[in-house]
C-alpha atoms as a PDB file:
ATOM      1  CA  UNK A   1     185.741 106.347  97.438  1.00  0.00           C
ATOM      2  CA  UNK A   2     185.466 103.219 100.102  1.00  0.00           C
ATOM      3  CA  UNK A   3     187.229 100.868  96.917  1.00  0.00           C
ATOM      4  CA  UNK A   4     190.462 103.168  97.290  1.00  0.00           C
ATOM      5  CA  UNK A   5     190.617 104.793  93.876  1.00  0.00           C
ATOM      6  CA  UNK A   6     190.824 108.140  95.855  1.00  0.00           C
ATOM      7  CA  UNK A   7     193.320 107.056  98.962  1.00  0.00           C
ATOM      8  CA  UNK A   8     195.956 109.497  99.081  1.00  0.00           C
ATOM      9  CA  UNK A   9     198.786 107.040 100.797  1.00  0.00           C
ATOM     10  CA  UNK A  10     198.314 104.359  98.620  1.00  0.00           C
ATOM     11  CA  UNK A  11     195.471 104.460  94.887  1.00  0.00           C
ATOM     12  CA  UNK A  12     195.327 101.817  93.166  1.00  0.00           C
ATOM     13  CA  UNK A  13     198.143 101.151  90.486  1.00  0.00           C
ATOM     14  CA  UNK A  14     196.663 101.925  87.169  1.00  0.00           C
ATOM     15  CA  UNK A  15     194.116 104.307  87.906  1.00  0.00           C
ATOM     16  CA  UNK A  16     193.593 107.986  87.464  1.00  0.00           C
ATOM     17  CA  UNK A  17     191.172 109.724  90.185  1.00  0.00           C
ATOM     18  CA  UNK A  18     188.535 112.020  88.472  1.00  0.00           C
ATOM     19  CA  UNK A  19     189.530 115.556  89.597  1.00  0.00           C
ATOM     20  CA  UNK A  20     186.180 116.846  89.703  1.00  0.00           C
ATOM     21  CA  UNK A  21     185.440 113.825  92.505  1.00  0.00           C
ATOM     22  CA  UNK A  22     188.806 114.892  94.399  1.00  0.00           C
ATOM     23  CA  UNK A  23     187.371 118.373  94.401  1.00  0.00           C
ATOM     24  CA  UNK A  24     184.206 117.627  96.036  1.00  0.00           C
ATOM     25  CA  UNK A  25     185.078 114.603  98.005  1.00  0.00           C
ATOM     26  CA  UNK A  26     188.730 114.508  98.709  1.00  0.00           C
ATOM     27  CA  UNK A  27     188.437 116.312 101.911  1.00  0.00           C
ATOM     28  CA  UNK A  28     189.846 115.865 105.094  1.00  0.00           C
ATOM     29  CA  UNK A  29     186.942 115.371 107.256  1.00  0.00           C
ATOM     30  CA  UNK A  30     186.182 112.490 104.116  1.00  0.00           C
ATOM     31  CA  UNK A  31     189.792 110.856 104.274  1.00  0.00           C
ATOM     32  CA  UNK A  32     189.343 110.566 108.172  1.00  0.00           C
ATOM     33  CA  UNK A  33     186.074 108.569 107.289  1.00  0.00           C
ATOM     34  CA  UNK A  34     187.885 106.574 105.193  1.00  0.00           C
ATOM     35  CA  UNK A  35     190.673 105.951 107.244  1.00  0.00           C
ATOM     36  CA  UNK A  36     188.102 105.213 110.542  1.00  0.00           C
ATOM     37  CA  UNK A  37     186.273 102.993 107.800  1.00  0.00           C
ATOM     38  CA  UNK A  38     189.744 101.294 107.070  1.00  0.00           C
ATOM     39  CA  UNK A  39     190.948 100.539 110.650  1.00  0.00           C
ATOM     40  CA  UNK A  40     187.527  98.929 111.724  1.00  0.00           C
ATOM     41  CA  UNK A  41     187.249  97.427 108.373  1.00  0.00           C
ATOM     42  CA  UNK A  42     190.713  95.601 109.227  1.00  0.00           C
ATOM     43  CA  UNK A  43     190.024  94.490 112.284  1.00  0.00           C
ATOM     44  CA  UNK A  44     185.940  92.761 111.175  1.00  0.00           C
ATOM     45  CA  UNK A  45     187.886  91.150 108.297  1.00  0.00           C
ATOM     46  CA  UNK A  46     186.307  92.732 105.343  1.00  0.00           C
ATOM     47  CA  UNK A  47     186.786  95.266 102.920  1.00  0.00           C
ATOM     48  CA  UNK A  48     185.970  99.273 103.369  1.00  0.00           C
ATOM     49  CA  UNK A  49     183.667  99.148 101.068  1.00  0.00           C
ATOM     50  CA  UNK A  50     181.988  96.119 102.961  1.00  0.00           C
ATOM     51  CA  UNK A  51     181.776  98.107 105.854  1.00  0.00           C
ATOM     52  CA  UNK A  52     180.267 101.747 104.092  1.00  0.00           C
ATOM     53  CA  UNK A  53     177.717  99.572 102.853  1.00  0.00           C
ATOM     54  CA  UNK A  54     177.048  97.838 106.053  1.00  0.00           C
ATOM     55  CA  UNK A  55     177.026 100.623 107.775  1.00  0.00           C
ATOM     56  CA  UNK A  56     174.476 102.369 105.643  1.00  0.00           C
ATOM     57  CA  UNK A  57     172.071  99.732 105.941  1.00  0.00           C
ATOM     58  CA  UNK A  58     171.993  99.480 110.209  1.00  0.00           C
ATOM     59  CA  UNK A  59     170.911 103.204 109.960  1.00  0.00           C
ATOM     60  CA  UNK A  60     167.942 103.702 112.167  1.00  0.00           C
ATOM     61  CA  UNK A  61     165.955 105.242 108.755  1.00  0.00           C
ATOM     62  CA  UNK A  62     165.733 103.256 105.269  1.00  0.00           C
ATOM     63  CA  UNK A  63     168.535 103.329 103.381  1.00  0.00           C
ATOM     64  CA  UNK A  64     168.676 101.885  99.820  1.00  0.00           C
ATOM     65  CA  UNK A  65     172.720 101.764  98.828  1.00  0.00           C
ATOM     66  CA  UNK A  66     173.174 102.007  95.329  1.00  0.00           C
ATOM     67  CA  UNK A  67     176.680 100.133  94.626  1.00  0.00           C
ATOM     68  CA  UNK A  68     178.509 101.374  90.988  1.00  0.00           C
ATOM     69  CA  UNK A  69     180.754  97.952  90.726  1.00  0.00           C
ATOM     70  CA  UNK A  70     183.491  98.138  87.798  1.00  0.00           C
ATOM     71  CA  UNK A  71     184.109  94.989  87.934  1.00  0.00           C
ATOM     72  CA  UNK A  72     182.402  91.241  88.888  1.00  0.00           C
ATOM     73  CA  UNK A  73     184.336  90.768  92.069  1.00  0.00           C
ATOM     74  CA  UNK A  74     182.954  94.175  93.106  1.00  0.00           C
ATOM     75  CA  UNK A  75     179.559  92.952  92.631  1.00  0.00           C
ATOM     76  CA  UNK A  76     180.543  90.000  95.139  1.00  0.00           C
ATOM     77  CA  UNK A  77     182.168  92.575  97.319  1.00  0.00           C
ATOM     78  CA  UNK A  78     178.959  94.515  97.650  1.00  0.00           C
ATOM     79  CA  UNK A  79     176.893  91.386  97.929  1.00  0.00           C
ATOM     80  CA  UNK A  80     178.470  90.250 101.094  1.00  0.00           C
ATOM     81  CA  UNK A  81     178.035  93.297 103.195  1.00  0.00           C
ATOM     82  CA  UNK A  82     174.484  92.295 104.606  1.00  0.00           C
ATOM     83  CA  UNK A  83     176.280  89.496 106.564  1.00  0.00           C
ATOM     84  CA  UNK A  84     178.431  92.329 108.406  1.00  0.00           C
ATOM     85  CA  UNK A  85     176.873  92.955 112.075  1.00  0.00           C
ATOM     86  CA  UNK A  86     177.832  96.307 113.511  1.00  0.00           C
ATOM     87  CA  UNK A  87     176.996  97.184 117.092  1.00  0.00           C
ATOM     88  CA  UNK A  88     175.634 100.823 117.794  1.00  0.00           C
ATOM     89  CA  UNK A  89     178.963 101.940 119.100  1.00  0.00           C
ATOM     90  CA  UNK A  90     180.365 101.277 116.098  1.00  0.00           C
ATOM     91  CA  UNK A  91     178.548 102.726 113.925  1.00  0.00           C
ATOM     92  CA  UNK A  92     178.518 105.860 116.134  1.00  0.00           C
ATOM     93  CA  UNK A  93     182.177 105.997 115.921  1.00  0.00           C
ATOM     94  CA  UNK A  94     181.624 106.073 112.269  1.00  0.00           C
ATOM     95  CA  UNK A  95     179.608 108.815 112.183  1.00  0.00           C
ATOM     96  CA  UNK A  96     181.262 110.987 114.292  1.00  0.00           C
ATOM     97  CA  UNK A  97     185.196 110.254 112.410  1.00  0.00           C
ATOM     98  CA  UNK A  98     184.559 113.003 109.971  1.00  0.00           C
ATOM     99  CA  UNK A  99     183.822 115.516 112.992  1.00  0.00           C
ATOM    100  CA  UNK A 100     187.654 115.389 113.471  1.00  0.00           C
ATOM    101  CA  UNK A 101     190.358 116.616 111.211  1.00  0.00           C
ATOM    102  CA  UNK A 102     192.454 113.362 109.939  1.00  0.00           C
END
């Protein structure tokens, strides 16, 4: 979801979203995650992705992300979101973007 395959403005050229995924995830409480995700994403200087992972792991309970890379320079995309530092405002303001309709 966080690599794009599933952004409605703009998927990836090339690719073909699963329906079934669209049906349980395309939401719009998800696609205002994503876009909140996006927008801070943008302005840290890494990828969405990056930043879901990141913010999984400064949860205040463990969290072990399991990443499903397609591709080498995912793998190096995933491996890089440990050195992401969020502050507790932002990942509140994560949280709470898919409490409000895109």
């Amino acid at each position: 979801f966080f690599a794009g395959k599933y952004d409605r403005e703009s998927p990836p050229p090339g690719t073909e979203p699963n329906p079934n995924i669209v049906r349980c995830f395309g939401s719009d409480e998800n696609h205002a995650r994503l876009n909140a995700v996006k927008k801070l994403a943008a302005e840290k200087g890494c990828t969405p992705n990056q930043l879901a992972l990141a913010w999984l792991t400064n949860q205040d309970f463990p969290v072990f992300p399991i990443a499903g890379p397609n591709s080498v320079a995912q793998v190096r995309d995933s491996c890089t979101a440990g050195d992401i530092a969020l502050t507790p405002d932002e990942c509140r303001s994560l949280f709470e973007a898919g409490m409000q309709r895109a």
